[in-house]
PDB file of N, CA and C in Angstrom:
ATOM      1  N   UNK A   1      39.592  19.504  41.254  1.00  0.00           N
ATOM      2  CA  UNK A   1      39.232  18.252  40.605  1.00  0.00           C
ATOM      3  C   UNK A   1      39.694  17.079  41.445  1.00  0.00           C
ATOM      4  N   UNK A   2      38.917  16.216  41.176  1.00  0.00           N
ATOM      5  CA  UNK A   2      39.224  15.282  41.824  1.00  0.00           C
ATOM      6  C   UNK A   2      39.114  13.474  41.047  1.00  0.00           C
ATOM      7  N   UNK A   3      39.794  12.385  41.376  1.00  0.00           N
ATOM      8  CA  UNK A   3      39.246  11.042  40.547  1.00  0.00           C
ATOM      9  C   UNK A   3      39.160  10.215  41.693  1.00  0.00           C
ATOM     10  N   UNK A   4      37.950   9.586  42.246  1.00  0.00           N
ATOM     11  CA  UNK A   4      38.008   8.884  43.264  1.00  0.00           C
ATOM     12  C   UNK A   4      38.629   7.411  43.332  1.00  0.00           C
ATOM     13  N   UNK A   5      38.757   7.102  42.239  1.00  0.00           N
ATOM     14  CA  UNK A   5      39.441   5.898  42.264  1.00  0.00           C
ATOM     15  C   UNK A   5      38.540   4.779  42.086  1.00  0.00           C
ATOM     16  N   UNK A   6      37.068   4.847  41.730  1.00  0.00           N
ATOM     17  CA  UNK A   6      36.529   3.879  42.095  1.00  0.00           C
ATOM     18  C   UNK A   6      35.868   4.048  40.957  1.00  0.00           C
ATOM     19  N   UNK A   7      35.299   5.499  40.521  1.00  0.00           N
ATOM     20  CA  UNK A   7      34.319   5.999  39.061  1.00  0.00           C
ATOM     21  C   UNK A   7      34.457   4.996  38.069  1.00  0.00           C
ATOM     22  N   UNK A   8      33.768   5.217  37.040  1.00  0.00           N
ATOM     23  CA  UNK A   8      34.258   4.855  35.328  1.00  0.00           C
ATOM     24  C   UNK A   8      34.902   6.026  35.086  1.00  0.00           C
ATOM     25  N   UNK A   9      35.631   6.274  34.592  1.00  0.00           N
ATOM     26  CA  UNK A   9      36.441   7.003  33.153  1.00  0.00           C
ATOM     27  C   UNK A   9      35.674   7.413  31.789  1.00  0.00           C
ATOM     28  N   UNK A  10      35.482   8.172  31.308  1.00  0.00           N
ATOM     29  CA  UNK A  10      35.207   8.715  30.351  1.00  0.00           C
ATOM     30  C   UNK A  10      35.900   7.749  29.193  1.00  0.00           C
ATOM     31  N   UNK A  11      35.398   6.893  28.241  1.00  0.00           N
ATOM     32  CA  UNK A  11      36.111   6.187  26.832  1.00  0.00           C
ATOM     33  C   UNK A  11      35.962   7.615  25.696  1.00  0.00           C
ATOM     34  N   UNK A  12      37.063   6.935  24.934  1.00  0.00           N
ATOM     35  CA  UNK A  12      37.580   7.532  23.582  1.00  0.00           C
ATOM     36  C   UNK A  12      35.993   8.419  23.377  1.00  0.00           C
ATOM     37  N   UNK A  13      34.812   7.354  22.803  1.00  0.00           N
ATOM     38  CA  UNK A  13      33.847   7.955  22.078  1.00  0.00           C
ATOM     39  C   UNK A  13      33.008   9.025  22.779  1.00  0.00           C
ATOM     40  N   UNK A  14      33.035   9.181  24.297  1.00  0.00           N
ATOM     41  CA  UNK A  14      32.188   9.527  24.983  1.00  0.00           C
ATOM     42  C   UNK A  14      32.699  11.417  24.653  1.00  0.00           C
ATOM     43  N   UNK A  15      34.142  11.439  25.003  1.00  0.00           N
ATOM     44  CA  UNK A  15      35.039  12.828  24.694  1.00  0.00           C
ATOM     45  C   UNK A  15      34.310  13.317  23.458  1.00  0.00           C
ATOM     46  N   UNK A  16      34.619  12.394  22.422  1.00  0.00           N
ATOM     47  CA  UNK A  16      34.714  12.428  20.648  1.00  0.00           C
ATOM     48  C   UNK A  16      32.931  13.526  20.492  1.00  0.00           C
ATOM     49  N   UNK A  17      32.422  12.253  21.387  1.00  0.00           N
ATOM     50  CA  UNK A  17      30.498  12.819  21.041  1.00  0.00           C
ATOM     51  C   UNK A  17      30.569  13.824  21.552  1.00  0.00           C
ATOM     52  N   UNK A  18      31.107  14.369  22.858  1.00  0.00           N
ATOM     53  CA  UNK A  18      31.138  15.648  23.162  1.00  0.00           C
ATOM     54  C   UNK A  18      31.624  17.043  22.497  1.00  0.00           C
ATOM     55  N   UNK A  19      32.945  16.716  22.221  1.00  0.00           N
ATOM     56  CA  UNK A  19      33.265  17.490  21.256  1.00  0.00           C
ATOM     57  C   UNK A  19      32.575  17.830  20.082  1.00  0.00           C
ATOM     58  N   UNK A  20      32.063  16.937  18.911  1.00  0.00           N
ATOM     59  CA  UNK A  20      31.444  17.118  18.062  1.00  0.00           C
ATOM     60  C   UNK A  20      29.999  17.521  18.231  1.00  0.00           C
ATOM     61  N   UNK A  21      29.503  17.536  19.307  1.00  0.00           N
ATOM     62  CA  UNK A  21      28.296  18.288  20.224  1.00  0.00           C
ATOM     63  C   UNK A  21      27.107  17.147  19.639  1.00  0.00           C
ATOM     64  N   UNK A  22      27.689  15.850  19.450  1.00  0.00           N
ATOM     65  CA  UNK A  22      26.548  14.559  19.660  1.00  0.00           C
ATOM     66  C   UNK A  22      26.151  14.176  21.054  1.00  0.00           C
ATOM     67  N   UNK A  23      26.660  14.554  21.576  1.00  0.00           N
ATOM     68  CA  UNK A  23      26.426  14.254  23.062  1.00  0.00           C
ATOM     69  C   UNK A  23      25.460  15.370  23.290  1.00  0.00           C
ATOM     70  N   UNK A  24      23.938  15.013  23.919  1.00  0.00           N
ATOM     71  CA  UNK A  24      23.185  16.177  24.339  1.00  0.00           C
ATOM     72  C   UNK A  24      21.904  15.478  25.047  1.00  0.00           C
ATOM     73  N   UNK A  25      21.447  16.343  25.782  1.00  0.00           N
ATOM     74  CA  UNK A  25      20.818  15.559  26.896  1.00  0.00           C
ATOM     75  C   UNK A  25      21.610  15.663  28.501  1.00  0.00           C
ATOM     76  N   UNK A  26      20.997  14.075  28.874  1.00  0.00           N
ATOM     77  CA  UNK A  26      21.590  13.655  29.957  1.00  0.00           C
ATOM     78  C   UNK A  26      23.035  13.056  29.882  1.00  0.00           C
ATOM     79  N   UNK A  27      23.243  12.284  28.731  1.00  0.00           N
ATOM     80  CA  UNK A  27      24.954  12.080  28.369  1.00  0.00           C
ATOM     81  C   UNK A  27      25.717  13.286  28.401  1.00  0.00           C
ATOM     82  N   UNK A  28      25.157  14.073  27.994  1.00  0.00           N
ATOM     83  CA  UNK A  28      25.954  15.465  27.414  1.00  0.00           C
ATOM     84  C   UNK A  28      26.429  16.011  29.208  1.00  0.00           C
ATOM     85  N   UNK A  29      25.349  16.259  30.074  1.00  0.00           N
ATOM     86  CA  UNK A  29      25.267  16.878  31.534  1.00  0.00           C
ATOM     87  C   UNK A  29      26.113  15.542  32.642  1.00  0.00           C
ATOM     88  N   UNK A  30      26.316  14.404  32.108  1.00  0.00           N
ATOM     89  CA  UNK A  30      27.064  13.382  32.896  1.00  0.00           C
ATOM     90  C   UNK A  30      28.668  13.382  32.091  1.00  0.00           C
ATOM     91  N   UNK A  31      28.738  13.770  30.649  1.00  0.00           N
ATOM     92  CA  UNK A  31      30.269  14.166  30.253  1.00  0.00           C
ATOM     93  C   UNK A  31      30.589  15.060  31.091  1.00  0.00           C
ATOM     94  N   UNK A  32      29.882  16.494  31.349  1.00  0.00           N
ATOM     95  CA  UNK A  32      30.880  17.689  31.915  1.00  0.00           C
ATOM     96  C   UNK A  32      30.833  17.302  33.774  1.00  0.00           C
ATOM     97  N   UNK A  33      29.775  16.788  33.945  1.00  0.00           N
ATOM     98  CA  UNK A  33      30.156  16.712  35.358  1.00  0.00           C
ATOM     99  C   UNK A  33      31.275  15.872  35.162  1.00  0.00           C
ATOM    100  N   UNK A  34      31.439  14.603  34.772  1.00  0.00           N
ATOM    101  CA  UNK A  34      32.790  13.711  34.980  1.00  0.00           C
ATOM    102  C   UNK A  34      34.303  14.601  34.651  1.00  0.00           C
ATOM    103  N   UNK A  35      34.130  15.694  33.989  1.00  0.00           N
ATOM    104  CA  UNK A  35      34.993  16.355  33.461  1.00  0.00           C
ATOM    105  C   UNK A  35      35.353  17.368  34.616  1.00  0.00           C
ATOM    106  N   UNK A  36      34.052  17.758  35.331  1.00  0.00           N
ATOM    107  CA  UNK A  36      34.760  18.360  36.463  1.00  0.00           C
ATOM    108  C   UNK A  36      35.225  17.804  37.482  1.00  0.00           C
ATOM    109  N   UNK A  37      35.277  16.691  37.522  1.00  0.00           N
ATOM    110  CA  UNK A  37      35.300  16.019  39.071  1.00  0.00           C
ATOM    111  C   UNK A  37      36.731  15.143  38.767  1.00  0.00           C
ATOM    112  N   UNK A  38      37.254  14.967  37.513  1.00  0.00           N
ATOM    113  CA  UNK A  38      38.205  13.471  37.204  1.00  0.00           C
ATOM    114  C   UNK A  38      39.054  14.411  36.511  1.00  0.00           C
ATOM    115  N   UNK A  39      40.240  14.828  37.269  1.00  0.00           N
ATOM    116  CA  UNK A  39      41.577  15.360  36.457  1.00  0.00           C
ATOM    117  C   UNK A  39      42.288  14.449  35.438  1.00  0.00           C
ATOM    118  N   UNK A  40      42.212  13.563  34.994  1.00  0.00           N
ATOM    119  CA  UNK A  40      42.740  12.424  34.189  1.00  0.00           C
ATOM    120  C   UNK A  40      42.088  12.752  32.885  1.00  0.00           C
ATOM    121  N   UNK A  41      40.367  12.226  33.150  1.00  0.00           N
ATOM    122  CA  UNK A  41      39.649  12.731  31.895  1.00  0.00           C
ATOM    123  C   UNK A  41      39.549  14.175  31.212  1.00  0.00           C
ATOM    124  N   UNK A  42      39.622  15.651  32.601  1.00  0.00           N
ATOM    125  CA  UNK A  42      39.734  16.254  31.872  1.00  0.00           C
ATOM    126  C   UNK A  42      41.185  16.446  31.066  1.00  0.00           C
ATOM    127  N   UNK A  43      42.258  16.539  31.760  1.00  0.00           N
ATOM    128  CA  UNK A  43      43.374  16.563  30.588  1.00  0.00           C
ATOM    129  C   UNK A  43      43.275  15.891  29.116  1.00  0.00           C
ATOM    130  N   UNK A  44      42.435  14.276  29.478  1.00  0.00           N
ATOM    131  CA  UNK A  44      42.612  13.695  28.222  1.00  0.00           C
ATOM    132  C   UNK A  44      41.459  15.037  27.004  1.00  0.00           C
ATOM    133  N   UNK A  45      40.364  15.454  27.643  1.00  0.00           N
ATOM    134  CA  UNK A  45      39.417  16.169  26.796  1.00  0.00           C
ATOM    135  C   UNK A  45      40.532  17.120  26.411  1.00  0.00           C
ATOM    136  N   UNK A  46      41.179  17.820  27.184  1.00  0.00           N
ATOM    137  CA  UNK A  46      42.059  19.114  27.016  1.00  0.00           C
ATOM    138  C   UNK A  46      42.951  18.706  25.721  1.00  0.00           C
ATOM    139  N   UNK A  47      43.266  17.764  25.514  1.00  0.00           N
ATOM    140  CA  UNK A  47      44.236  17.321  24.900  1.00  0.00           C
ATOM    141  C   UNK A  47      43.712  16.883  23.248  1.00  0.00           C
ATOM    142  N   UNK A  48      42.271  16.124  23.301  1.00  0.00           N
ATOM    143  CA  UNK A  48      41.533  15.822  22.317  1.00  0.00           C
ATOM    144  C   UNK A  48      41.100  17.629  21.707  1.00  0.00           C
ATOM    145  N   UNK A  49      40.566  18.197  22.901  1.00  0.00           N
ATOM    146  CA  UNK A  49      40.276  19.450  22.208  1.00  0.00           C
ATOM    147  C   UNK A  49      40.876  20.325  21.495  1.00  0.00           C
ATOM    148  N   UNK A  50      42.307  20.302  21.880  1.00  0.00           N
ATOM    149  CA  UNK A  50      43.320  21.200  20.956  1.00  0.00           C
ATOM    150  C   UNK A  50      44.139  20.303  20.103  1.00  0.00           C
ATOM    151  N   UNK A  51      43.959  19.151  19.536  1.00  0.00           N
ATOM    152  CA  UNK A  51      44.040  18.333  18.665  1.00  0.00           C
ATOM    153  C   UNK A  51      43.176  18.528  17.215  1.00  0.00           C
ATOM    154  N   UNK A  52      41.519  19.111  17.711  1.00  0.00           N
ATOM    155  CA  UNK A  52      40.464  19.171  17.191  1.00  0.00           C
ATOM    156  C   UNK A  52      40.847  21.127  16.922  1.00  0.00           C
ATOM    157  N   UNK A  53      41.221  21.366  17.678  1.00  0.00           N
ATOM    158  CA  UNK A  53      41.172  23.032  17.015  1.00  0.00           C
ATOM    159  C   UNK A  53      42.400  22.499  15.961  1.00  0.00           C
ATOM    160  N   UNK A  54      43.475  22.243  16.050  1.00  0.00           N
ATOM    161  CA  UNK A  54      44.909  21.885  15.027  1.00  0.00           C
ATOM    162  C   UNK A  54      44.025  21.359  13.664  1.00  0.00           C
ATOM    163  N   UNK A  55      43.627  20.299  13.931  1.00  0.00           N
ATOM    164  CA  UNK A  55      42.575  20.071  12.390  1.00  0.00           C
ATOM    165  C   UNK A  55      41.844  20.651  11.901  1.00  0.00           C
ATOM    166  N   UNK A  56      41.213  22.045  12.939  1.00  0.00           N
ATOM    167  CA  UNK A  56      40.633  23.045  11.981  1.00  0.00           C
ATOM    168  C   UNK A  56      41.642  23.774  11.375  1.00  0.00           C
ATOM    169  N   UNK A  57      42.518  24.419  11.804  1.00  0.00           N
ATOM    170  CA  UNK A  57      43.568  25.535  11.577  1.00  0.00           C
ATOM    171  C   UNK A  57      44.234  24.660  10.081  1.00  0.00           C
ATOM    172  N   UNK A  58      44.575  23.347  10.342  1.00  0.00           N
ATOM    173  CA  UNK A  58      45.098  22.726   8.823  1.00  0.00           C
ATOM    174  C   UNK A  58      43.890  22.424   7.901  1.00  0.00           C
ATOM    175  N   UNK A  59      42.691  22.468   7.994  1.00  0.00           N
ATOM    176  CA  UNK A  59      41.031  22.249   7.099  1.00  0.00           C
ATOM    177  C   UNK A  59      41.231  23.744   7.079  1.00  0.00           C
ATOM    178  N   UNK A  60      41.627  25.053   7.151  1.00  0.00           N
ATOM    179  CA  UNK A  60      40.810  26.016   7.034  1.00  0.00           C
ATOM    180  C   UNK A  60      42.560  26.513   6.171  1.00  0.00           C
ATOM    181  N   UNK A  61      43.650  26.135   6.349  1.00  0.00           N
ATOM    182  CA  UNK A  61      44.463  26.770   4.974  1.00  0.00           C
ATOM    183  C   UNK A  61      44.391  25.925   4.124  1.00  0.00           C
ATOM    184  N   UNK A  62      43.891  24.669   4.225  1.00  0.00           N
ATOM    185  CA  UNK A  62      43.441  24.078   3.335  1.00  0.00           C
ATOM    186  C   UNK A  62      41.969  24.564   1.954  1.00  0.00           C
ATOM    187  N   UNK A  63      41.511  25.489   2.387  1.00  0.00           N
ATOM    188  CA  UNK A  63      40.199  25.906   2.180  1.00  0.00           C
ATOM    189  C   UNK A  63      38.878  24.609   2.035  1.00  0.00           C
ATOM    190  N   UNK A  64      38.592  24.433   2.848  1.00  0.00           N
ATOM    191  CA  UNK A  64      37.718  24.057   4.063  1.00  0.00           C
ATOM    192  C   UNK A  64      36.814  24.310   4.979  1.00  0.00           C
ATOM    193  N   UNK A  65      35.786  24.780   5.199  1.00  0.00           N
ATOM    194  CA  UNK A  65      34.958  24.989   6.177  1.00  0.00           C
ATOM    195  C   UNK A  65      34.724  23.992   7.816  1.00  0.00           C
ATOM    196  N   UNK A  66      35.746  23.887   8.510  1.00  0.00           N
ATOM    197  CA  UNK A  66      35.348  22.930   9.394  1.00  0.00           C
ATOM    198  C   UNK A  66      34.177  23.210   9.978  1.00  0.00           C
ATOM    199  N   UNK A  67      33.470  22.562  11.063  1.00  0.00           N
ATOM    200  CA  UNK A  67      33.089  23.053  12.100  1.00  0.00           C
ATOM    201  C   UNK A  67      33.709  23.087  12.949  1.00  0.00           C
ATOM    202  N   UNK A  68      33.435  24.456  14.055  1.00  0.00           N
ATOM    203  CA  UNK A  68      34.247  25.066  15.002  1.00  0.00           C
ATOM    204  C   UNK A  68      34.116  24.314  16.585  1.00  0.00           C
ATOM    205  N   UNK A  69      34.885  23.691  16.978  1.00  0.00           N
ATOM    206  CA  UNK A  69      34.984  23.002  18.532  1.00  0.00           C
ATOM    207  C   UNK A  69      34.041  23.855  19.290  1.00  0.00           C
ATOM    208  N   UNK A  70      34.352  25.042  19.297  1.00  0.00           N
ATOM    209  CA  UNK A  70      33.856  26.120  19.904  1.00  0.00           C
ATOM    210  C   UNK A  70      32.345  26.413  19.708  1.00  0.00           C
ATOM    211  N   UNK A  71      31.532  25.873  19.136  1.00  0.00           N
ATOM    212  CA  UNK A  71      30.646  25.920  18.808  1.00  0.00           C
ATOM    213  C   UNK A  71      29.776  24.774  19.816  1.00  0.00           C
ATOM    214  N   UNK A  72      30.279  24.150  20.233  1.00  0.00           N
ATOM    215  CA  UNK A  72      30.205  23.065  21.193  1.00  0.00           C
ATOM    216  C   UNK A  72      30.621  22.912  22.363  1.00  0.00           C
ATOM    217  N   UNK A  73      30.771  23.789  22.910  1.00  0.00           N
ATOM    218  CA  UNK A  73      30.930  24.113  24.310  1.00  0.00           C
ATOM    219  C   UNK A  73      30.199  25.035  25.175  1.00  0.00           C
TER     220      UNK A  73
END
């Protein structure tokens, strides 16, 4: 991975749409490339993503049906 120093950055919503698998298309194919190329953004996704599994695991002893992160990748 790499961040050239010069890119945009991935914002809050851009991660968020991805995760929740609103992102699709050409947004969707310009999230994961930025994700491979920018070690910054991916940690921040890494970090949003197992944030997003933790709120299922507390929605599901909650009895809850989340939807699954995983379902979106």
């Amino acid at each position: 991975m790499k961040n050239s120093g010069h890119e945009i950055c991935l914002r809050s919503f851009d991660l968020a749409s991805y995760l929740t698998g609103a992102a699709q298309g050409a947004p969707k194919a310009m999230i994961e490339q930025h994700l491979c190329e920018c070690e910054r953004c991916f940690t921040s996704f890494i970090s949003a993503f197992n944030e997003h599994l933790d709120h299922d695991e507390i929605m599901l002893k909650r009895g809850s049906n989340p939807v699954s992160a995983f379902q979106f990748v």
